[in-house]
Protein backbone atom coordinates (compact mmCIF):
# COMPACT_ATOMS: atom_id res chain seq x y z
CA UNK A 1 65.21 121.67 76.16
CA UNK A 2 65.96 122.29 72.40
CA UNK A 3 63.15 123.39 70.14
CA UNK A 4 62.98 122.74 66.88
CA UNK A 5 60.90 124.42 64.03
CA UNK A 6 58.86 122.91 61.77
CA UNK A 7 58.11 124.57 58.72
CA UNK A 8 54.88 123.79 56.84
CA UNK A 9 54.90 124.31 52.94
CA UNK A 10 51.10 122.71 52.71
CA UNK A 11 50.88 123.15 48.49
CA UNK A 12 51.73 120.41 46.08
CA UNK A 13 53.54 122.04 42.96
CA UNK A 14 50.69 122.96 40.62
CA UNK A 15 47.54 122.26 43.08
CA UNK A 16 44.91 124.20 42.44
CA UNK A 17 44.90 126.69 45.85
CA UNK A 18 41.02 127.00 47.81
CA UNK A 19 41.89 129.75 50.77
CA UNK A 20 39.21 128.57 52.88
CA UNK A 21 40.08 125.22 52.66
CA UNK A 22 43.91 125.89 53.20
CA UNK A 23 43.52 128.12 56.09
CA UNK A 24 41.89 125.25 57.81
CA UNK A 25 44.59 122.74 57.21
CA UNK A 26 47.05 125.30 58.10
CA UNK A 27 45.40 126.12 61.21
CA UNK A 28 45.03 122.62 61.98
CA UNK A 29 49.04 122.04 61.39
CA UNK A 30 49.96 124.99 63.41
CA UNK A 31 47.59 123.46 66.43
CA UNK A 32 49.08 120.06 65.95
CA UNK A 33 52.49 121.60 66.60
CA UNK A 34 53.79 123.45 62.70
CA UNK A 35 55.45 126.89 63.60
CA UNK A 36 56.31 128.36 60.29
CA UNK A 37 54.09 128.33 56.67
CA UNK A 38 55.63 128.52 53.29
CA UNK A 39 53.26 129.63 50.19
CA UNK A 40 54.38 130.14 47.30
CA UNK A 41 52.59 132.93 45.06
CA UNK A 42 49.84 131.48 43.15
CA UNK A 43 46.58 131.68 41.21
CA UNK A 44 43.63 129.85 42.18
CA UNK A 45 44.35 127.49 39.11
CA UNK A 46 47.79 126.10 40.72
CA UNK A 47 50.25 128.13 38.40
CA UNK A 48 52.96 130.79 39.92
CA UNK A 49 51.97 134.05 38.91
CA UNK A 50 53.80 137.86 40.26
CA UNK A 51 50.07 138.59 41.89
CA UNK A 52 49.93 138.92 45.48
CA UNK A 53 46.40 138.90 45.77
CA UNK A 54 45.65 134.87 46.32
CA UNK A 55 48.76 134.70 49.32
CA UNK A 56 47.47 137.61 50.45
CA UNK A 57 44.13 136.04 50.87
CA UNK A 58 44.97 133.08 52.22
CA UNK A 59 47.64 134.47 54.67
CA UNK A 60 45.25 136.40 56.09
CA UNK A 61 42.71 133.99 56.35
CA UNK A 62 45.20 131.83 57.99
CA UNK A 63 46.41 134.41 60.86
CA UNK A 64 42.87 135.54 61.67
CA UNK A 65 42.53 132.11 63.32
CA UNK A 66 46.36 131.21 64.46
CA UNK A 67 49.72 132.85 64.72
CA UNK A 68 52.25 131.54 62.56
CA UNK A 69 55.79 132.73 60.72
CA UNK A 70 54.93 133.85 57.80
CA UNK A 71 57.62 132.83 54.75
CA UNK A 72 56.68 133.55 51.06
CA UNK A 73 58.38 131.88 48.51
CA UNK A 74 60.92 133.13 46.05
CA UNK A 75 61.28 130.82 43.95
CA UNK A 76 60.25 127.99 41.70
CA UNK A 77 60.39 127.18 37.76
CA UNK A 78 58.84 130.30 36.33
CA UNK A 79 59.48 132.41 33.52
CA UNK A 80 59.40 135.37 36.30
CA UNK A 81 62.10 137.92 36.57
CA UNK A 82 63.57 138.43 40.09
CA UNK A 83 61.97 141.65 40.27
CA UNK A 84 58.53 139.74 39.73
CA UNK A 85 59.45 136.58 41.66
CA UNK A 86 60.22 138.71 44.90
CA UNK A 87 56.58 140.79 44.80
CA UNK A 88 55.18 139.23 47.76
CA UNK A 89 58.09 140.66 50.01
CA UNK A 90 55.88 143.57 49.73
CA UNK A 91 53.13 141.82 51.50
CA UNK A 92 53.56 143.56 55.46
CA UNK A 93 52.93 140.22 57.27
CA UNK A 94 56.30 138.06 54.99
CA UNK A 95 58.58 137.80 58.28
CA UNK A 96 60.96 135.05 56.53
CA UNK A 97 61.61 134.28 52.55
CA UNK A 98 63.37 131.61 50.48
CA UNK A 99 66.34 132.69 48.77
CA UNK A 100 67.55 130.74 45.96
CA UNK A 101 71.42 130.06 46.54
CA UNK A 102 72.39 129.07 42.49
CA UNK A 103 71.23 127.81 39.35
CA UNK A 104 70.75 124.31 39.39
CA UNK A 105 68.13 121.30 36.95
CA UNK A 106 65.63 120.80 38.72
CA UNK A 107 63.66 117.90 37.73
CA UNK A 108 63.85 118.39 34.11
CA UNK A 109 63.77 122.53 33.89
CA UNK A 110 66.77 124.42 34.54
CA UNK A 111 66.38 126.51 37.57
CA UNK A 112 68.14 129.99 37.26
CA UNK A 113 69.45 131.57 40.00
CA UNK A 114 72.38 133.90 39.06
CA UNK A 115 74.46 135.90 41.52
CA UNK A 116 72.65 139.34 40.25
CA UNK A 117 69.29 137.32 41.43
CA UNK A 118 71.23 136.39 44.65
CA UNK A 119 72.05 139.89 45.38
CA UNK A 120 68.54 141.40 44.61
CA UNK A 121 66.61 139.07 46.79
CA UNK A 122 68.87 139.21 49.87
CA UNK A 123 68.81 143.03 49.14
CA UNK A 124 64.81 143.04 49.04
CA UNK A 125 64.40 140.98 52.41
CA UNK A 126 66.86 142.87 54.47
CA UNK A 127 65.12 146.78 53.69
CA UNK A 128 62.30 145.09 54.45
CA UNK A 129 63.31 143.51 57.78
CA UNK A 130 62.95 139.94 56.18
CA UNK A 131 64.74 136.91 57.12
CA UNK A 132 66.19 135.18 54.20
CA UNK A 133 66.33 131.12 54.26
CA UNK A 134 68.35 130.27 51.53
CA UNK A 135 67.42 127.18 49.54
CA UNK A 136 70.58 125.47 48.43
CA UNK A 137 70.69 121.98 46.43
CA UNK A 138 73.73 121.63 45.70
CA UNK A 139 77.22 122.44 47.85
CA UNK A 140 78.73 124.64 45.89
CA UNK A 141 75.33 127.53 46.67
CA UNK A 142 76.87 127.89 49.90
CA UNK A 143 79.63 129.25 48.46
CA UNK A 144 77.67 131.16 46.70
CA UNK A 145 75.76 133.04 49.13
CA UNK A 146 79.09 133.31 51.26
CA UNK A 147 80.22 135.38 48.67
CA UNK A 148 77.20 137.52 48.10
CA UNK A 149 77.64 138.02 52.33
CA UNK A 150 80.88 139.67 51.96
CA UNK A 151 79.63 141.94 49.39
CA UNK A 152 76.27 143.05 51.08
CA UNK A 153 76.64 141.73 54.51
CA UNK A 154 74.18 139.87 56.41
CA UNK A 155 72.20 140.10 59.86
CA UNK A 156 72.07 137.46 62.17
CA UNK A 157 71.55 134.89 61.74
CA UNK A 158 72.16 133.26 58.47
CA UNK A 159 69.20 130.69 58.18
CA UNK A 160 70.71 127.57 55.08
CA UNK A 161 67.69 125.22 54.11
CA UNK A 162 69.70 122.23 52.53
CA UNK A 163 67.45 120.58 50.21
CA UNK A 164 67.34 117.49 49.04
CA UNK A 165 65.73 114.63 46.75
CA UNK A 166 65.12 116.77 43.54
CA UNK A 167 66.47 115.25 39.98
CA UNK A 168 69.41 117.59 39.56
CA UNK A 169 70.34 118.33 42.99
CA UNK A 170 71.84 115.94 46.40
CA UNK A 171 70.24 113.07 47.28
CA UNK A 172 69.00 112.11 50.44
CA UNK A 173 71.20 109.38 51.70
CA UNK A 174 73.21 109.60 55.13
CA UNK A 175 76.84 110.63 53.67
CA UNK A 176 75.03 113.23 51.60
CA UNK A 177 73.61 114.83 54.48
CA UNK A 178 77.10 114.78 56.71
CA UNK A 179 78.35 116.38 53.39
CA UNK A 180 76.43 119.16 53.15
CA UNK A 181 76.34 119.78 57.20
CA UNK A 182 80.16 120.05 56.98
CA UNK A 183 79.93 122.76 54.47
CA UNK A 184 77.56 125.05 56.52
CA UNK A 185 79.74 127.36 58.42
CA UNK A 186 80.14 127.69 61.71
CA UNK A 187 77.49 130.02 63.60
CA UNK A 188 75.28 129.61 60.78
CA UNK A 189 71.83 128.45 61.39
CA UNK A 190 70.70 125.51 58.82
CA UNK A 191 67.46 123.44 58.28
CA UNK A 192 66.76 120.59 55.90
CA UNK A 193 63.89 119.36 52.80
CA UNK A 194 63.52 116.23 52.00
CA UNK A 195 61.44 116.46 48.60
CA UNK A 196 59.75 113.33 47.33
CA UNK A 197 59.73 112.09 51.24
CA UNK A 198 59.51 107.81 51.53
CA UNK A 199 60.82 107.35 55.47
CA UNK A 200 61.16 109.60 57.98
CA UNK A 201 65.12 108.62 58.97
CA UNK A 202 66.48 110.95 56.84
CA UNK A 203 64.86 114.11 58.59
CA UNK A 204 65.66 112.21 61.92
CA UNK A 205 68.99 111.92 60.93
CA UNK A 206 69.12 116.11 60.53
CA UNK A 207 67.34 116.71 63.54
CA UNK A 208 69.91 114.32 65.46
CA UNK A 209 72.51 116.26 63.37
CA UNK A 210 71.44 119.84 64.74
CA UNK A 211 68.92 120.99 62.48
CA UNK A 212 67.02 124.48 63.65
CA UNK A 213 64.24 124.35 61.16
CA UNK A 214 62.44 120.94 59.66
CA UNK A 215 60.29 121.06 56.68
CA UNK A 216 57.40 118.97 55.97
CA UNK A 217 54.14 119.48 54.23
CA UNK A 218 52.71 118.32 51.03
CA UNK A 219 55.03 120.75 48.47
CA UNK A 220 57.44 118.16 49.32
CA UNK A 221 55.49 114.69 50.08
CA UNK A 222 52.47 113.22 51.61
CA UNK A 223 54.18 110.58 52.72
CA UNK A 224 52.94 109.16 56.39
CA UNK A 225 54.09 105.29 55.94
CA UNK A 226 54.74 102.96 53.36
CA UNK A 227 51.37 102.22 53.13
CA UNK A 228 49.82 105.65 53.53
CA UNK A 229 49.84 108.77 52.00
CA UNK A 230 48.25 112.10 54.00
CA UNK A 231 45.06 113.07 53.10
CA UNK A 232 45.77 116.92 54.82
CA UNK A 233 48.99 118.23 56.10
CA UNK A 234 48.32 118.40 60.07
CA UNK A 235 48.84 114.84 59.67
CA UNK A 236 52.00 114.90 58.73
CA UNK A 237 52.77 117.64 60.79
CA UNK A 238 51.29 115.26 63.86
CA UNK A 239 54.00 112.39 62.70
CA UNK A 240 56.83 114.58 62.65
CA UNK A 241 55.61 116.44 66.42
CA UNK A 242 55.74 112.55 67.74
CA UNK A 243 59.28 112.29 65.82
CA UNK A 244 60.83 115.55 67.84
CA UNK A 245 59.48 114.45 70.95
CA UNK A 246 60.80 111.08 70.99
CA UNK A 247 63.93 112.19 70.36
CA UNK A 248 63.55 113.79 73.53
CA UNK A 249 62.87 117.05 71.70
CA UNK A 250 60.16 119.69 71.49
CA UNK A 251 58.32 121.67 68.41
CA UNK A 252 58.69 125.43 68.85
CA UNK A 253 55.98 127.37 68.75
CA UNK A 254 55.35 130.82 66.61
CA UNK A 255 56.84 132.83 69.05
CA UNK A 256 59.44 130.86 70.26
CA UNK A 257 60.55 130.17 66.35
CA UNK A 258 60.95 134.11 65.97
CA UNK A 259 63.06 134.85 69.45
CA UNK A 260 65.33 131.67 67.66
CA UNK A 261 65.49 133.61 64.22
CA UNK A 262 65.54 137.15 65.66
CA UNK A 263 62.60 137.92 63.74
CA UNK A 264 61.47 141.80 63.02
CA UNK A 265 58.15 142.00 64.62
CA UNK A 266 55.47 142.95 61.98
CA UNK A 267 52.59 145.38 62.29
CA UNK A 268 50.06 146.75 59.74
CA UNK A 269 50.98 150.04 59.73
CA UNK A 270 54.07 149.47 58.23
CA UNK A 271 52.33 147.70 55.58
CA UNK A 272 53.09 149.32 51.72
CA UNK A 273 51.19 148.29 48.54
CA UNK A 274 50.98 145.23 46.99
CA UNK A 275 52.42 144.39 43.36
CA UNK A 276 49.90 142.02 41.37
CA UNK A 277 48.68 141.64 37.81
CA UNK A 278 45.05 141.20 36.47
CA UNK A 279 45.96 139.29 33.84
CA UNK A 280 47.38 136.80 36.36
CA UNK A 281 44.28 136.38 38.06
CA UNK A 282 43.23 139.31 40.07
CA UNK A 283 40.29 140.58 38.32
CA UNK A 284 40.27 144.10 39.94
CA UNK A 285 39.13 142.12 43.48
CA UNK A 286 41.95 143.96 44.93
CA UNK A 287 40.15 147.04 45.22
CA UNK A 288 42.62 149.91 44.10
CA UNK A 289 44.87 148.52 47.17
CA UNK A 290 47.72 147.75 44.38
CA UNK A 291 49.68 147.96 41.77
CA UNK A 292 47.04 146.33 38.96
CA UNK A 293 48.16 148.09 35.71
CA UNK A 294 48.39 151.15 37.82
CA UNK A 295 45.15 151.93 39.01
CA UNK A 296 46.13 151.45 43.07
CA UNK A 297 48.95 154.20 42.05
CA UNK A 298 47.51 157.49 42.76
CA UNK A 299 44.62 156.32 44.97
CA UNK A 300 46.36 157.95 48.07
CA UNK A 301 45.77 155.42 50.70
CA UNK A 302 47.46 155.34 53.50
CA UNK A 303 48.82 151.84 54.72
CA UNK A 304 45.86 151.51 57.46
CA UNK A 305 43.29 151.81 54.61
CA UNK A 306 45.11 149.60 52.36
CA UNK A 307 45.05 147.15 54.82
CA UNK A 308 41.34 147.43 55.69
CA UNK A 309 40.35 147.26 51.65
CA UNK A 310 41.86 143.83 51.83
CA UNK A 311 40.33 142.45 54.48
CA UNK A 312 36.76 144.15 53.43
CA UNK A 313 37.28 142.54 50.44
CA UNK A 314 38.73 139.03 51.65
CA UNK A 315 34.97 139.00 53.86
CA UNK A 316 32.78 139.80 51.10
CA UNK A 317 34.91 136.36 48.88
């Protein structure tokens, strides 16, 4: 039977982001049938900051009580630099990323993308035994990261996330979706995003259409009916899980979504340091475990210890 991943991204754009109370949504999606989470790198306060230290926290919150894909975010309307942007790669449990396949306006910001930030990000996953899943909102990215695949080639497989319903990018209507399947090439893995979700056709209409990985999760829309709006993400995650099965479907789980992706398996002690910034909302909690205007630097901790400074001090939050 064919299995399809769903892929959780539970964090409206600038919500404010409570670990404890995540993790439990999370782990509630994941139960109800989610395979894959996608966090962006945030402060507390909602805003996307180059400090690892609040995904950290609530990743590991989150796979102390489930096991889940782990996909950090790349991207979204920052005044990061690529370098800064791709700092939670460093994190040891990322397994799968978003990379950003072109510039594009999105909503009313111009989101920059260029082929130097193309290269550095697939560059950064792939050392790092990362998958990429490259975001693209427009055709013409494709080509793009075709391009960037014949200069630094790519593992199998190559995951495409087609996205649509953003101001600036394709639409999500029926001939826009056959569209953009047409252009994926052939052997390539591809998922789809419906952002501002109002039905549920559209994403039945990729699944129907081949679609490996679904996403769904409030980053994109609450939506449950015309009448109702989610109040936590496993219950959008449930709606989609009754979707893929009456299609005659299933919703892979964790481990089944990683022998589909060929994902590197992860362990902690090939974990390195962390990258984050006090001035973006640290405040020294990480303990010397990073890169916080140099004072994790010369601390000479090995990866084991690193990893058991965060977790002493993600118990004592």
């Amino acid at each position: 039977m064919r299995k399809v991943i769903i892929s959780l991204a539970p964090v409206a754009g600038p919500s404010p982001v409570n670990p404890d109370e995540l993790a439990k949504d999370v782990v509630k999606s994941v139960q109800a049938g989610a395979a894959m989470c996608h966090l962006h790198c945030k402060k507390r306060t909602g805003e996307l900051t180059p400090d690892t230290c609040v995904i950290i926290e609530s990743f590991e919150k989150i796979c102390a009580q489930c096991d889940v894909v782990v996909q950090a975010s790349t991207g979204g309307i920052s005044n990061m630099s690529i370098e800064e942007r791709c700092n939670p790669l460093e994190y040891w449990r990322v397994e799968s990323a978003s990379l950003n396949g072109g510039s594009t306006n999105l909503g009313e910001a111009v989101y920059r993308n260029s082929f130097d930030d193309i290269r550095y990000c697939a560059r950064q996953c792939y050392e790092r035994e990362i998958l990429p899943e490259t975001e693209v909102f427009d055709i013409g990215m494709i080509n793009n990261v075709e391009l960037v695949a014949k200069e630094q080639p790519f593992r199998e497989p190559v995951l495409y996330n087609l996205v649509f319903g953003h101001k600036g990018g394709m639409q999500p209507t029926m001939e826009a979706l056959a569209a953009f399947r047409s252009f994926v090439p052939e052997g390539r893995l591809w998922g789809v995003t419906h952002f501002g979700r109002d039905n549920w056709t559209f994403l039945a209409a990729a699944i129907a259409m081949g679609a490996t990985v679904v996403r769904i999760g409030f980053e994109d829309s609450p939506y449950l009916d015309e009448h109702t709006n989610a109040q936590y993400n496993y219950q959008v995650v449930e709606k989609l899980v009754q979707l893929i099965r009456a299609m005659g479907l299933e919703p892979a789980t964790p481990g089944e979504a990683r022998k589909m992706l060929n994902l590197a398996p992860k362990t902690a002690s090939r974990a390195v340091e962390s990258k984050c910034n006090t001035a973006a909302g640290c405040g020294g909690t990480c303990g010397g475990s990073c890169h916080c205007h140099d004072h994790g630097k010369e601390s000479g901790l090995d990866a084991g210890a690193i990893e058991a400074i965060v977790r002493q001090v993600i118990k004592g939050l």
